[in-house]
N, C-alpha and C. Protein backbone atom coordinates (compact mmCIF):
# COMPACT_ATOMS: atom_id res chain seq x y z
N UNK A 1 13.21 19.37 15.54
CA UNK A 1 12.12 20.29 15.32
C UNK A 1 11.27 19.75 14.17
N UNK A 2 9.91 19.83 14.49
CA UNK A 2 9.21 19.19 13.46
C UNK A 2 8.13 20.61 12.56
N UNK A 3 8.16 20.25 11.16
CA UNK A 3 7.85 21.08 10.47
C UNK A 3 7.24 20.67 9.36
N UNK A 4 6.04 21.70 8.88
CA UNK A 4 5.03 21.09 8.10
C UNK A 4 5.71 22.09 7.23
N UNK A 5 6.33 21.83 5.60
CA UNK A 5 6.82 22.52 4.30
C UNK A 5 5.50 22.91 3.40
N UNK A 6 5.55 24.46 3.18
CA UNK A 6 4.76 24.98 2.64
C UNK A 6 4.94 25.63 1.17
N UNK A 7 6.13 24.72 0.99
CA UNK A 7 6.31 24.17 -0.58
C UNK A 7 8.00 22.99 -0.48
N UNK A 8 8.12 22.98 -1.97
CA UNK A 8 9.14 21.82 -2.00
C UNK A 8 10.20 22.12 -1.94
N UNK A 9 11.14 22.12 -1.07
CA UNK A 9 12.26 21.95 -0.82
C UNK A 9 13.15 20.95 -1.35
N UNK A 10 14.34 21.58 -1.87
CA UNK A 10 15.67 20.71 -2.34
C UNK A 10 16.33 19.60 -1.23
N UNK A 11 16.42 18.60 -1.61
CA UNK A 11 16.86 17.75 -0.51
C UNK A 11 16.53 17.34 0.68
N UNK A 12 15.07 17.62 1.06
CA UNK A 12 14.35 17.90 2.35
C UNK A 12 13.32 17.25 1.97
N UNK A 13 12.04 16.97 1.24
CA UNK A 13 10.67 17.27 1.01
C UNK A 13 10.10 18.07 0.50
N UNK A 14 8.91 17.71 0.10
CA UNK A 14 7.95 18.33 -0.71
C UNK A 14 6.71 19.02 -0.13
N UNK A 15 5.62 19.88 -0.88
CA UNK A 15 5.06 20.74 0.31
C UNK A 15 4.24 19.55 0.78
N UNK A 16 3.92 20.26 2.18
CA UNK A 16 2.58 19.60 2.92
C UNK A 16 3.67 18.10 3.61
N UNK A 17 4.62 17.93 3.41
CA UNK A 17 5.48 16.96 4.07
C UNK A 17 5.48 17.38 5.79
N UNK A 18 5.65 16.49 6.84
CA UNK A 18 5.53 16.90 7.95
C UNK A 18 7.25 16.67 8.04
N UNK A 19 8.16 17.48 8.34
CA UNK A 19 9.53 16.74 8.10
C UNK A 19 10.52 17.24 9.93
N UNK A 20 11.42 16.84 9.85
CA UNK A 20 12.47 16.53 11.25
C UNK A 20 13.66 17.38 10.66
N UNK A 21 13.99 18.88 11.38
CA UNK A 21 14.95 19.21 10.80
C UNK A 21 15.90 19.74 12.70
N UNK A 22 17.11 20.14 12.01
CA UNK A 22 17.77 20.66 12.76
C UNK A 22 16.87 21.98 13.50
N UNK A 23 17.30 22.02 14.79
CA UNK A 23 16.37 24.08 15.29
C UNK A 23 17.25 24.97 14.53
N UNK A 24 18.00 25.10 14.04
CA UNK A 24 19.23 26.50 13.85
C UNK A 24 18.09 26.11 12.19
N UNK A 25 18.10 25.14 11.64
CA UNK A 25 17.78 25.01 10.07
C UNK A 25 16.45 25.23 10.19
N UNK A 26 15.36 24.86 10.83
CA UNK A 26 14.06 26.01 11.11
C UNK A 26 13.76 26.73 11.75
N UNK A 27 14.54 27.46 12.33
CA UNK A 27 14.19 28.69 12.99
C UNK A 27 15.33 29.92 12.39
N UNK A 28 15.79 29.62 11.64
CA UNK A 28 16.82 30.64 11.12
C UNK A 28 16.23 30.41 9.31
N UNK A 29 15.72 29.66 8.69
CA UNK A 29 15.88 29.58 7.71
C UNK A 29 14.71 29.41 7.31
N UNK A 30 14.14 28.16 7.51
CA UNK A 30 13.22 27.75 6.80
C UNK A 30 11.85 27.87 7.00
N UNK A 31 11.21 28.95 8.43
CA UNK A 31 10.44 29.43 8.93
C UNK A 31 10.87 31.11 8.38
N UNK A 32 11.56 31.82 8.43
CA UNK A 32 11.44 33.28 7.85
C UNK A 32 11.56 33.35 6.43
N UNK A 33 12.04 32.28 5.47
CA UNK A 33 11.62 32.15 4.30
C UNK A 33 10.07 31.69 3.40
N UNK A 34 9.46 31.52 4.61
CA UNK A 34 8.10 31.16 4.37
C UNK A 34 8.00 29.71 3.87
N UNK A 35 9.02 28.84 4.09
CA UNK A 35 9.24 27.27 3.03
C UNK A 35 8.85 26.41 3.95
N UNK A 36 7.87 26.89 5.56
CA UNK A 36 7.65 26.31 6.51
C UNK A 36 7.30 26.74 7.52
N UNK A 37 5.80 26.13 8.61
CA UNK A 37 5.55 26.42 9.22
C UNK A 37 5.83 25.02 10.42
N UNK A 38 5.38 25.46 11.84
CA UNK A 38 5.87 24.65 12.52
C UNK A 38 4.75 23.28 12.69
N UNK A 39 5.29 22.56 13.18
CA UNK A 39 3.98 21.47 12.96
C UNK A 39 3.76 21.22 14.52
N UNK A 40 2.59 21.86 14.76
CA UNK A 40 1.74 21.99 16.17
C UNK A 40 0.74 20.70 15.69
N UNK A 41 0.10 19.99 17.11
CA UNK A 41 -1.05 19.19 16.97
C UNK A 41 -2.18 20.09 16.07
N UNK A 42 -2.51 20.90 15.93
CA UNK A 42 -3.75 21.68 15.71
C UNK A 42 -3.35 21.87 14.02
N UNK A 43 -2.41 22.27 13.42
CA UNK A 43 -1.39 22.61 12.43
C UNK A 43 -1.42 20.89 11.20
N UNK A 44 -1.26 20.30 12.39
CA UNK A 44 -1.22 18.85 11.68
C UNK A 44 -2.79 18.20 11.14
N UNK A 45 -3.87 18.82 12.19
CA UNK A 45 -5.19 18.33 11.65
C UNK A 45 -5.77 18.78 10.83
N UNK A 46 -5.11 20.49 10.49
CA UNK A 46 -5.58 20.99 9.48
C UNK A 46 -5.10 20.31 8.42
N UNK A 47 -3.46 20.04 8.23
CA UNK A 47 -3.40 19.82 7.24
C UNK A 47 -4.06 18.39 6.84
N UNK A 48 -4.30 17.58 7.39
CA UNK A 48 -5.25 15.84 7.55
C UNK A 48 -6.08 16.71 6.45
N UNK A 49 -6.37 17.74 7.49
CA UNK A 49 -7.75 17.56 6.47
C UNK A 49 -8.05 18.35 5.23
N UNK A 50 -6.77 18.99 5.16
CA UNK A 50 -6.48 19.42 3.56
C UNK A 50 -5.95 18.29 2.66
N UNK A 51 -5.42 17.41 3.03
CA UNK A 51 -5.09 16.54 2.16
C UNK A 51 -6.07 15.87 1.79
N UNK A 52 -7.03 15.58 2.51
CA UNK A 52 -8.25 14.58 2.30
C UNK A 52 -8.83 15.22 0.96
N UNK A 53 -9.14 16.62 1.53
CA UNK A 53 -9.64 17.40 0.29
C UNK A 53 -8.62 17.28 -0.91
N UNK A 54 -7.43 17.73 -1.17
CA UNK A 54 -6.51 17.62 -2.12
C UNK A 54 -6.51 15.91 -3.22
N UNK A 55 -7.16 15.03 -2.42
CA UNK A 55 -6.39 13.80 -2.63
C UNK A 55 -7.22 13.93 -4.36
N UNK A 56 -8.47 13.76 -4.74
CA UNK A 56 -8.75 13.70 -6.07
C UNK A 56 -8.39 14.52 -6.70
N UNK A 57 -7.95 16.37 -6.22
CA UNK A 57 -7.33 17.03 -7.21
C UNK A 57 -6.04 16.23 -7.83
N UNK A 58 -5.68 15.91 -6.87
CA UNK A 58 -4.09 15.15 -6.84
C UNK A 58 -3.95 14.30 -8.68
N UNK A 59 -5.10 13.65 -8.58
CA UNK A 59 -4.96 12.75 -9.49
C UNK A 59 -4.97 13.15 -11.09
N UNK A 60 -6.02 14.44 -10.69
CA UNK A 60 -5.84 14.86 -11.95
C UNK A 60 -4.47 15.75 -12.46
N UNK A 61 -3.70 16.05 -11.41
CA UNK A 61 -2.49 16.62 -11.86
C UNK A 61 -2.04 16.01 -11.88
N UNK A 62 -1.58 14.81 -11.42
CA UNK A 62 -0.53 13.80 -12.13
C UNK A 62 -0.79 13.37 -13.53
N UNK A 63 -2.10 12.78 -13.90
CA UNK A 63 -2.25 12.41 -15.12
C UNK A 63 -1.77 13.65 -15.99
N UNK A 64 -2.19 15.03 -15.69
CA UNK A 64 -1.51 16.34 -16.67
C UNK A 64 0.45 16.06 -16.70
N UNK A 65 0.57 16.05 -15.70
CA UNK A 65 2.24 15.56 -15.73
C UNK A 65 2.22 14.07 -16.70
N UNK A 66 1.63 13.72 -16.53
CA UNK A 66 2.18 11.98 -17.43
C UNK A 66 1.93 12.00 -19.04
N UNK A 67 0.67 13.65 -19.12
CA UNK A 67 0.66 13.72 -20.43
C UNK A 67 1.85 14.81 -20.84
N UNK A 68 2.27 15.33 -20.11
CA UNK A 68 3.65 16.69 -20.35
C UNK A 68 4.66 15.05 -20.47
N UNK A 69 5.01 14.66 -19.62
CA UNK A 69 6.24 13.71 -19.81
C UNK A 69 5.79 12.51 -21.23
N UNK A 70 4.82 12.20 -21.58
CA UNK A 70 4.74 11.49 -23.07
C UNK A 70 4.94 12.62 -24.18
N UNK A 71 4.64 13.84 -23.72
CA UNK A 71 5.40 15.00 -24.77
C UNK A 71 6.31 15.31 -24.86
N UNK A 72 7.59 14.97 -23.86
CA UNK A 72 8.54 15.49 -23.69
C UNK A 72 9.31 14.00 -24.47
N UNK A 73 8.95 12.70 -23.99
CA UNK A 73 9.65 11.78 -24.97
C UNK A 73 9.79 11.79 -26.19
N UNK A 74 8.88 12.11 -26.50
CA UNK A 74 8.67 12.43 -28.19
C UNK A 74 9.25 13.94 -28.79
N UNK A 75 10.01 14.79 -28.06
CA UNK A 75 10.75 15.80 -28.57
C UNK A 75 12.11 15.30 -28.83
N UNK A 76 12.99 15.80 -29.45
CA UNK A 76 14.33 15.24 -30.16
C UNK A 76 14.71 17.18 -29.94
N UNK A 77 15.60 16.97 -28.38
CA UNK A 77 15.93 18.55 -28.56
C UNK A 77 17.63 18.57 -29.11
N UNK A 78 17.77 19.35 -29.69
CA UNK A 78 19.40 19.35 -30.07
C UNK A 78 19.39 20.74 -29.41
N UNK A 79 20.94 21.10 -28.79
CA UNK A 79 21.24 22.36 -28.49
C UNK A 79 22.67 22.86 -29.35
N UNK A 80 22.79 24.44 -29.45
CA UNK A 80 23.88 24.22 -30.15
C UNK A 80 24.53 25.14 -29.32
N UNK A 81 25.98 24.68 -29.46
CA UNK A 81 26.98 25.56 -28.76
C UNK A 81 28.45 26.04 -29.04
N UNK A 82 28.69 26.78 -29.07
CA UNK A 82 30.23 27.40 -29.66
C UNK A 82 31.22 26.30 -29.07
N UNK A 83 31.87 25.90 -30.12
CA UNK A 83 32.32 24.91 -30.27
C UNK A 83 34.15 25.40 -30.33
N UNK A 84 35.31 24.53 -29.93
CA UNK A 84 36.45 24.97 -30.19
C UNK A 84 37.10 23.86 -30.93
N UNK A 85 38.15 23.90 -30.40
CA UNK A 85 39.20 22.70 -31.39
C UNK A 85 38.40 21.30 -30.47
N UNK A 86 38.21 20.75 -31.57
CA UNK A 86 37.84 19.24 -31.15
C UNK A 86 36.32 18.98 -30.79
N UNK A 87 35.69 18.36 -29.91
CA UNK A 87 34.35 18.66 -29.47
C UNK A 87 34.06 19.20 -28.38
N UNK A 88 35.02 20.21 -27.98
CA UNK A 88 34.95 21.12 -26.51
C UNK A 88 34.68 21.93 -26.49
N UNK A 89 33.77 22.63 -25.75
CA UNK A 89 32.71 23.78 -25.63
C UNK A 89 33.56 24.68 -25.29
N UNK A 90 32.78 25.88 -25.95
CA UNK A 90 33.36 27.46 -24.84
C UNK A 90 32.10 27.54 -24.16
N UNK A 91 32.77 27.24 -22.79
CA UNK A 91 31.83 27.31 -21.70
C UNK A 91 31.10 25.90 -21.74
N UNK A 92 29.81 25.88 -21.10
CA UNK A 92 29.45 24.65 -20.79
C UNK A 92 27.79 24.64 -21.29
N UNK A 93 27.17 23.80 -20.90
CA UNK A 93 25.62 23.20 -21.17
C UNK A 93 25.00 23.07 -19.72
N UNK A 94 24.16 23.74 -19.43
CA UNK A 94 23.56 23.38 -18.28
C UNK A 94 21.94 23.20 -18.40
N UNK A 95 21.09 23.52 -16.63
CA UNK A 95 19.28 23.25 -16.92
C UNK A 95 19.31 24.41 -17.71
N UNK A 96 19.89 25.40 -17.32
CA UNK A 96 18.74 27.01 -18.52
C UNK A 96 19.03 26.49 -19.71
N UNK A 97 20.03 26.17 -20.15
CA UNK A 97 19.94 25.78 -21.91
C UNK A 97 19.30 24.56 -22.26
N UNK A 98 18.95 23.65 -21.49
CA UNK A 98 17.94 22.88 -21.66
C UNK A 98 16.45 23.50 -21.68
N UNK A 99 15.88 24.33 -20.23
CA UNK A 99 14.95 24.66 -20.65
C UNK A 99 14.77 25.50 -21.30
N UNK A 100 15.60 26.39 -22.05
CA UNK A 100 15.41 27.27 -23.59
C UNK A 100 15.01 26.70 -24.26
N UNK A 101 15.67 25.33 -24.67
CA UNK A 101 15.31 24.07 -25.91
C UNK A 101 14.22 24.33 -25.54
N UNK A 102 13.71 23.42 -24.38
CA UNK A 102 12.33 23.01 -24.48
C UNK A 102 11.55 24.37 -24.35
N UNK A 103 11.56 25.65 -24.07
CA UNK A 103 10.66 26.62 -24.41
C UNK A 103 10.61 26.92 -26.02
N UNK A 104 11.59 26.66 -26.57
CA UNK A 104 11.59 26.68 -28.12
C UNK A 104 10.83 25.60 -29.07
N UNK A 105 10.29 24.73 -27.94
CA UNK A 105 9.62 23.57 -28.55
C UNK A 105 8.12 23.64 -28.16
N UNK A 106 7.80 24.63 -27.25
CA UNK A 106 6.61 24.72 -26.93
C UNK A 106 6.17 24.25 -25.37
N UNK A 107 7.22 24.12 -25.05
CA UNK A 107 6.71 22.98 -23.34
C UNK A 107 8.01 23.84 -22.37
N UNK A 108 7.34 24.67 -21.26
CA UNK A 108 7.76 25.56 -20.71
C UNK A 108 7.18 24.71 -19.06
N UNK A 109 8.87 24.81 -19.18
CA UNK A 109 9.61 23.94 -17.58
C UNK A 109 10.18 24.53 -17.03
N UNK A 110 10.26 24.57 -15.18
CA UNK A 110 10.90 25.78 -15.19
C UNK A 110 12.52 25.09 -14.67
N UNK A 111 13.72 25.58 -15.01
CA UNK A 111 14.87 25.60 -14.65
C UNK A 111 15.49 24.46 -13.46
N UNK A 112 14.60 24.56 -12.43
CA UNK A 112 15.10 24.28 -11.06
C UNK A 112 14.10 22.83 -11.32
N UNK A 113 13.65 22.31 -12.47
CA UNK A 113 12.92 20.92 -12.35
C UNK A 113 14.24 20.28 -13.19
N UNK A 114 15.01 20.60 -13.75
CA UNK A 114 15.85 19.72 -14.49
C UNK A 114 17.09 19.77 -14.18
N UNK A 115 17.38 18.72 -14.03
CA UNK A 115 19.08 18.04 -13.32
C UNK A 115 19.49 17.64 -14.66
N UNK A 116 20.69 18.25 -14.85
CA UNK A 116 21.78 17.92 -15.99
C UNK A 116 22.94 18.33 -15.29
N UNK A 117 23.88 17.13 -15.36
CA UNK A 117 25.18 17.88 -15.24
C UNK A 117 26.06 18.72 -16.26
N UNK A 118 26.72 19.15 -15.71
CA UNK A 118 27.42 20.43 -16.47
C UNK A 118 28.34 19.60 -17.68
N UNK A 119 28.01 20.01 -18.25
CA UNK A 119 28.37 19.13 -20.55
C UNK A 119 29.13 20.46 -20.51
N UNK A 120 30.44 20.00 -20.87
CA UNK A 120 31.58 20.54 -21.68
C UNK A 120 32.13 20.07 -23.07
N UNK A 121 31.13 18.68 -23.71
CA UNK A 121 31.54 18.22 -25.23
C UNK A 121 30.51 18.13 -25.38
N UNK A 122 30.31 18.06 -26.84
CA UNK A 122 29.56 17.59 -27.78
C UNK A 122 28.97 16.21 -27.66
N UNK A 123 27.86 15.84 -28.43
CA UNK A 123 27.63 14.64 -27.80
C UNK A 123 25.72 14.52 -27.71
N UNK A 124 25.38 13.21 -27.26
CA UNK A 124 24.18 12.97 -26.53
C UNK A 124 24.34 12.91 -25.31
N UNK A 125 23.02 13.43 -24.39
CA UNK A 125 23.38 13.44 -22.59
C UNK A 125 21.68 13.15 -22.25
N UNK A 126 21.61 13.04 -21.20
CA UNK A 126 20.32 12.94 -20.30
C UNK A 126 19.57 13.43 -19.55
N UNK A 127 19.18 14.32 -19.54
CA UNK A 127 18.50 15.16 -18.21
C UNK A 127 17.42 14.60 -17.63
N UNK A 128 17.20 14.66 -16.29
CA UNK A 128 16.06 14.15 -15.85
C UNK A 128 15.16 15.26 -15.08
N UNK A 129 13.93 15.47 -15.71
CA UNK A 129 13.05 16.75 -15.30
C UNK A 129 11.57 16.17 -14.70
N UNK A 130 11.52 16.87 -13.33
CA UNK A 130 10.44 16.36 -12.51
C UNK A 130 9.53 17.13 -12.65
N UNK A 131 8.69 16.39 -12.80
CA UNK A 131 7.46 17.31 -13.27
C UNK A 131 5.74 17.16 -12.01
N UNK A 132 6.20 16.25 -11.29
CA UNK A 132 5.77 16.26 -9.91
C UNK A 132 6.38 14.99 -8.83
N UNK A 133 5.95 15.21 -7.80
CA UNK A 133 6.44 14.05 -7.20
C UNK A 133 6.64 12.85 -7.19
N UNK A 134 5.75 12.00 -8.10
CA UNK A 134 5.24 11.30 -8.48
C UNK A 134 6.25 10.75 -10.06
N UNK A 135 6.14 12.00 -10.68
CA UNK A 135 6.21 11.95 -12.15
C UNK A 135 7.48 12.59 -12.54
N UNK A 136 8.75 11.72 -12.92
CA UNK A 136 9.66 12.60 -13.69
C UNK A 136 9.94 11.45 -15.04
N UNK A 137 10.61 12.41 -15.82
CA UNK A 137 11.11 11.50 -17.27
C UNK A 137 12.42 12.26 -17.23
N UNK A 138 13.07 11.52 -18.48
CA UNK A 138 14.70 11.50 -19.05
C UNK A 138 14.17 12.07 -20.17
N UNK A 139 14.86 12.71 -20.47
CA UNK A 139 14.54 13.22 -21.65
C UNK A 139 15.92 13.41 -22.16
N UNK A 140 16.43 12.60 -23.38
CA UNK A 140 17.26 12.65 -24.03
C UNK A 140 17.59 13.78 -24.99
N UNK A 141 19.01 14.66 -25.04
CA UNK A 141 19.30 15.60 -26.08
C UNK A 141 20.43 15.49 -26.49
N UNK A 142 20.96 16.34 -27.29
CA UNK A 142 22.38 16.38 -28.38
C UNK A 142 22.94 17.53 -28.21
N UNK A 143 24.49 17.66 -27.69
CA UNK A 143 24.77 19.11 -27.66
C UNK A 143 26.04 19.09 -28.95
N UNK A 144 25.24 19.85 -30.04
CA UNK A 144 25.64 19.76 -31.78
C UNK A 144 26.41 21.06 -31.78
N UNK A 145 27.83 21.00 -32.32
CA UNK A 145 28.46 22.48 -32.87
C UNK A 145 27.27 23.76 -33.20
N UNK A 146 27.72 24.25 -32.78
CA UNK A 146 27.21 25.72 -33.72
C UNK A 146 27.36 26.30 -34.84
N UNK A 147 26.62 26.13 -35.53
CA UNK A 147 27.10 26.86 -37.23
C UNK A 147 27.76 28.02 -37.27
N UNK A 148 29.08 28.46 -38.00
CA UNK A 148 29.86 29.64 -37.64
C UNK A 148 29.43 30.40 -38.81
């Protein structure tokens, strides 16, 4: 089944992608969630010709992403976390406590753009946050004891 995504999907594509999915996975899912319509000949020329139009907006949102990701290199986020015997967390570090940091720094990302795996010590780690298709950075942090 072929399908034009009318936004970005996890593991699938991004919007305006023309993509090949299972029938049970667009017609049960990804058509009554609104994350897709079907891609008819008529469906497909529209979108031609929305992209044509889109293509110079395009550019200027990437360059806005390339100036968010040279801001984001230059932040030094530390997080802090309740700490137990040794450098082992109560509980863990995930994206929301990353993007808290970075809302505490002024640069508001939302959650579901940043991949971190789940930090149970102390330490430096890496997250990598996409900020368009085109455009993601690493953005390095520190997960530092908590002052008791």
């Amino acid at each position: 089944m072929e399908l034009i995504l009318k936004q970005d999907v996890e593991n699938l594509g991004f919007k305006d992608d023309v993509v090949t999915v299972k029938n049970g996975y667009g017609r049960n899912f990804l058509i009554p969630q609104g994350q897709a319509i079907l891609a008819t000949s008529s469906a497909k020329k529209v979108l031609a010709e929305n992209l044509k139009q889109r293509a110079f907006k395009e550019k200027k949102i990437v360059d806005d992403a390339n100036k968010i990701a040279e801001a984001l290199k230059a932040l030094e986020i530390k997080i802090a976390a309740k700490v137990g015997t040794g450098d082992k967390l109560f509980g863990s570090v995930n994206n929301i406590n990353v993007a808290e940091a970075l809302e505490k720094e002024g640069q508001t990302i939302d959650k579901k753009f940043i991949t971190v795996t789940t930090i149970k010590r102390t330490g430096k780690y890496n997250a990598t946050i996409r900020l368009h298709r085109e455009v993601s950075v690493d953005l390095a942090f520190e997960v530092i004891a908590q002052a008791k």
